[in-house]
N, C-alpha and C. Protein backbone atom coordinates (compact mmCIF):
# COMPACT_ATOMS: atom_id res chain seq x y z
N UNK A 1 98.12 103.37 97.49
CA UNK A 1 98.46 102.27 96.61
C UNK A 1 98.49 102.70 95.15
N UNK A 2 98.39 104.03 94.69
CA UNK A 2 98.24 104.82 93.42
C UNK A 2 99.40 104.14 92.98
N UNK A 3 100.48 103.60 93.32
CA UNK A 3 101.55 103.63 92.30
C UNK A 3 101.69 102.00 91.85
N UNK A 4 101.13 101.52 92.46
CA UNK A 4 101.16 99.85 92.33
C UNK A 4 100.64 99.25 90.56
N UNK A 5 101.51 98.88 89.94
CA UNK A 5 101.01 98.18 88.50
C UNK A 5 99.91 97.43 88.44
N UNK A 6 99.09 97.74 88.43
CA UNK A 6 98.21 96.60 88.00
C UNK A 6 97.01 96.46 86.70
N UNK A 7 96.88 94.76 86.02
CA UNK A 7 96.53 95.11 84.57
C UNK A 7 95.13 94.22 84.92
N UNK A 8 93.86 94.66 84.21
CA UNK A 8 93.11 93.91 84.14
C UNK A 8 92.27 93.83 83.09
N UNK A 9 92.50 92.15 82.31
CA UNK A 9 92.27 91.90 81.31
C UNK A 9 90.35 91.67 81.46
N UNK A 10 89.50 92.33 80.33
CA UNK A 10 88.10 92.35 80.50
C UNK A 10 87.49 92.27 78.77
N UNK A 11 86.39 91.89 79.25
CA UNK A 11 85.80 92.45 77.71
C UNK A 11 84.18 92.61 78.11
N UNK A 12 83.65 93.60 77.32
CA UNK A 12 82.85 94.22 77.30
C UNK A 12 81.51 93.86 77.98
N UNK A 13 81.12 93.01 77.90
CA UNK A 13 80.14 92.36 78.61
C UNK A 13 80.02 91.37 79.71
N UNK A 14 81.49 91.65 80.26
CA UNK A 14 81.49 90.68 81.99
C UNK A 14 81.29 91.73 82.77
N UNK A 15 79.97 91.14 83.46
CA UNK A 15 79.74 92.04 84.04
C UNK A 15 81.29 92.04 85.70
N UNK A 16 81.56 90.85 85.86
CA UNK A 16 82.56 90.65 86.70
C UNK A 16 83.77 92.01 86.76
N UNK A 17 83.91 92.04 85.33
CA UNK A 17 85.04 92.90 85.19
C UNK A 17 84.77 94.01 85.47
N UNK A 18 83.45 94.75 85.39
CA UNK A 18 83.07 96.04 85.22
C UNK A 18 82.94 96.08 87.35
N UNK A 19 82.32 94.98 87.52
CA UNK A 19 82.37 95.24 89.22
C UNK A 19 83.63 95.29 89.60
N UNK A 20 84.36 94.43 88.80
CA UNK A 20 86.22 94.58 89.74
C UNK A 20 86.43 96.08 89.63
N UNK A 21 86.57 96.21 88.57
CA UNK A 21 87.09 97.67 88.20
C UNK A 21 85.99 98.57 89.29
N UNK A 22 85.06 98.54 89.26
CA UNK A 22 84.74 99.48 89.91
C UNK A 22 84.84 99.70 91.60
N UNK A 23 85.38 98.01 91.96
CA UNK A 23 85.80 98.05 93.19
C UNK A 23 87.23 98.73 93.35
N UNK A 24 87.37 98.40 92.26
CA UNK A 24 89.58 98.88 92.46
C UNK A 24 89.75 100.30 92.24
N UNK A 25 88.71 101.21 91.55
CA UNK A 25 88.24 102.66 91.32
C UNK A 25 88.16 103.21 93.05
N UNK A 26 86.38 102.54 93.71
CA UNK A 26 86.46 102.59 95.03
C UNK A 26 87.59 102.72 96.40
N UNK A 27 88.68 101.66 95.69
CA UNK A 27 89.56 101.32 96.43
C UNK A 27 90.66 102.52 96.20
N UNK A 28 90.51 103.11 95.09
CA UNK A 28 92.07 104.25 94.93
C UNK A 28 93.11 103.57 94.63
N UNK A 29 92.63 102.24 93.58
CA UNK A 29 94.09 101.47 93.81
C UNK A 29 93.88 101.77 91.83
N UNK A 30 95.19 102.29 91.66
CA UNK A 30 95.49 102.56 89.82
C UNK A 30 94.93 101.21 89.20
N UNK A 31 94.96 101.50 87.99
CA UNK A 31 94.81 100.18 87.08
C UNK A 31 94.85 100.20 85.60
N UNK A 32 94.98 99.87 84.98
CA UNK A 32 95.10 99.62 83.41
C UNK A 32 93.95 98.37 82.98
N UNK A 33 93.26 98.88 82.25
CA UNK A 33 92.33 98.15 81.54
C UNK A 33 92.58 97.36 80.10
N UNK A 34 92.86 96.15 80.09
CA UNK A 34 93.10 95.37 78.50
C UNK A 34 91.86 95.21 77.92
N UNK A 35 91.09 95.31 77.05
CA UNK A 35 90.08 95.12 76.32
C UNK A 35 90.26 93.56 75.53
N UNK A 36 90.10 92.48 76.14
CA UNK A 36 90.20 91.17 74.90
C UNK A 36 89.64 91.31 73.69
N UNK A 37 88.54 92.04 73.62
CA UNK A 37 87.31 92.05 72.58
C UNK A 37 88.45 92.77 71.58
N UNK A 38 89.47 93.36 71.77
CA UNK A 38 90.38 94.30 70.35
C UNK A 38 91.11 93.29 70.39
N UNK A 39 91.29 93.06 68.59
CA UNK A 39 92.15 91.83 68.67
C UNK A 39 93.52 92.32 68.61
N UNK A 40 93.52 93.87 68.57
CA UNK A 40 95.26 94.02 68.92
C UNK A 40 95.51 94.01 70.18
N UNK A 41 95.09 94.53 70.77
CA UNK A 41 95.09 94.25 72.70
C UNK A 41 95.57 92.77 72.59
N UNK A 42 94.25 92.31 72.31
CA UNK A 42 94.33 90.27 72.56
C UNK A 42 95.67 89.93 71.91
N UNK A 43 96.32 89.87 71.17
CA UNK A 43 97.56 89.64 70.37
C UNK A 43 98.54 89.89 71.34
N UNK A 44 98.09 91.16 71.74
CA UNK A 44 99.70 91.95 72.81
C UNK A 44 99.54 90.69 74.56
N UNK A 45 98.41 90.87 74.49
CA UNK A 45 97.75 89.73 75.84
C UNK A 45 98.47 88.51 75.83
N UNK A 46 98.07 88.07 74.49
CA UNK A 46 98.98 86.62 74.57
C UNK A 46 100.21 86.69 74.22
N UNK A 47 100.91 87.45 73.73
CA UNK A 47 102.27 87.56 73.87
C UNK A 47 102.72 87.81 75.27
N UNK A 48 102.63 88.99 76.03
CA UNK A 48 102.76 89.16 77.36
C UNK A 48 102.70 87.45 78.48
N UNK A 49 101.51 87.10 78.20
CA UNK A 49 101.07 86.25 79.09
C UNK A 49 101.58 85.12 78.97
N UNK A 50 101.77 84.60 77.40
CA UNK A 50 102.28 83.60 76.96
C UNK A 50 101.20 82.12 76.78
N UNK A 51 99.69 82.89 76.82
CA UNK A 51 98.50 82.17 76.51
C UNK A 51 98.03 82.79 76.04
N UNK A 52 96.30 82.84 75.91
CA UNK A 52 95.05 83.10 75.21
C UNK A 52 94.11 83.31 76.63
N UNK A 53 93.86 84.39 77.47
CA UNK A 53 92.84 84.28 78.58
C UNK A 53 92.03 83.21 78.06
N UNK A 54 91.18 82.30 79.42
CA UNK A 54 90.23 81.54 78.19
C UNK A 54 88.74 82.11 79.66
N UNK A 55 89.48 83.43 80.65
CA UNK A 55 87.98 83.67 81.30
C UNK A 55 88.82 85.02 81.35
N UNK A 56 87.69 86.04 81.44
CA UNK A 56 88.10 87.29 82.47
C UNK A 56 86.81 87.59 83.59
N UNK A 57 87.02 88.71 84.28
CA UNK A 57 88.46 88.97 84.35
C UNK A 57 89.88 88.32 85.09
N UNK A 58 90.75 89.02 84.06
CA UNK A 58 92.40 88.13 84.56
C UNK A 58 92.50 89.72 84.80
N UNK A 59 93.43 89.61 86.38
CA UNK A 59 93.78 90.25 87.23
C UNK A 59 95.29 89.98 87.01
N UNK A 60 96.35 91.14 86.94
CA UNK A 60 97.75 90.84 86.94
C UNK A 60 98.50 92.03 87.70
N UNK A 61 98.75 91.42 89.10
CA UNK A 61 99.60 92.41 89.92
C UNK A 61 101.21 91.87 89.70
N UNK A 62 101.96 92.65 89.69
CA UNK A 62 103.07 92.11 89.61
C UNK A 62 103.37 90.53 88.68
N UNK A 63 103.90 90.05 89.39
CA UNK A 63 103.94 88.12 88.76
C UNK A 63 102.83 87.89 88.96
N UNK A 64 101.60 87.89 89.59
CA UNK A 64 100.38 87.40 90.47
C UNK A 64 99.87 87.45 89.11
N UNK A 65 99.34 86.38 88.63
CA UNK A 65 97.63 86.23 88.03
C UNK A 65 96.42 85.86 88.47
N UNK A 66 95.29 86.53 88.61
CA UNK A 66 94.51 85.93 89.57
C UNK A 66 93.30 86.26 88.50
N UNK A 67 92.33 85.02 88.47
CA UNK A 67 90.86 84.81 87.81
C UNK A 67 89.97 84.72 88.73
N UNK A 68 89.33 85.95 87.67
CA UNK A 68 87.90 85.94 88.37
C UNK A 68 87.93 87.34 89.23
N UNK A 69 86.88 87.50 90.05
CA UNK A 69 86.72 88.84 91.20
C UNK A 69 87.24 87.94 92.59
N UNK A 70 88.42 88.14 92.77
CA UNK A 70 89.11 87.02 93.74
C UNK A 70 89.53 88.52 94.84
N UNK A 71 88.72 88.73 95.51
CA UNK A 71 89.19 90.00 96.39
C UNK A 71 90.13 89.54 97.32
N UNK A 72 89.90 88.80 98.00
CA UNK A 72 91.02 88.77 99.12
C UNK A 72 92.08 88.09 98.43
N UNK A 73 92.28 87.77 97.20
CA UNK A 73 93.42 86.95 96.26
C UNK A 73 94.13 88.48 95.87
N UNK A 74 93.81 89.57 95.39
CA UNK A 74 93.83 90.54 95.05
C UNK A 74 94.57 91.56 95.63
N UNK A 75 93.78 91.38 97.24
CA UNK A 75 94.69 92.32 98.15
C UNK A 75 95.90 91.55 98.69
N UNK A 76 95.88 90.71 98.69
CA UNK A 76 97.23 89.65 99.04
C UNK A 76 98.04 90.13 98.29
N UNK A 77 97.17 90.00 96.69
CA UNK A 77 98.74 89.96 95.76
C UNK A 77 99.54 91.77 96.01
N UNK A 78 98.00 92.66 96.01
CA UNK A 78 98.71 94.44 96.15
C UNK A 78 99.64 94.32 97.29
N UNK A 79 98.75 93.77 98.43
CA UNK A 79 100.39 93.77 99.68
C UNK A 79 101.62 93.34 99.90
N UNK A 80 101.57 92.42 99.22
CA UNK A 80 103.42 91.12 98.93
C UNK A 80 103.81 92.49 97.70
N UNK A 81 103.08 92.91 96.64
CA UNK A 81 103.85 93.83 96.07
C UNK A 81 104.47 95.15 96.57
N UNK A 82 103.10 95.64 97.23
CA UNK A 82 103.47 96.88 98.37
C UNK A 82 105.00 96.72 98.81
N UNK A 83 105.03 95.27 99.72
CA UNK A 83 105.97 95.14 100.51
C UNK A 83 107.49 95.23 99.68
N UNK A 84 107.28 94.54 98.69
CA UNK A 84 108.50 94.07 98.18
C UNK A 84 108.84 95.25 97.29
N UNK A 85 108.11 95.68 97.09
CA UNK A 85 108.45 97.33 96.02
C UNK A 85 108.77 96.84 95.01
């Protein structure tokens, strides 16, 4: 699943985010880390997103946004992407 996009928006002290990530590390599945806490990150965030996160972590596979440590929300979204390439 190394090649699959996926972004996850965090900031420094959820601990949520630091377990996702370290499940998605576990898992061998790539990822990109957004930092909210930089307010240039956060700027680029809400432009992209077209809001203001107001929890992390925000999980973004493909179109999929998913809040929170939503695992089986997660692998749903990697497999419909898998599939669809």
């Amino acid at each position: 699943m190394s090649k699959l996009k996926v972004v996850v928006y965090t900031t420094p002290s959820c601990v949520y985010c630091h377990a996702l990530m370290a499940w998605l590390e576990e898992s061998d599945i790539d990822f990109v880390e957004q930092d909210l806490s930089d307010e240039a990150i956060r700027e680029k965030a809400i432009k992209k997103l077209g809001y203001e996160p107001s929890s992390v972590p925000l999980t973004v596979i493909g179109d999929k946004e998913i809040a929170g440590f939503n695992r089986p929300a997660i692998k749903k979204a990697l497999k419909r992407l898998e599939k669809n390439g």
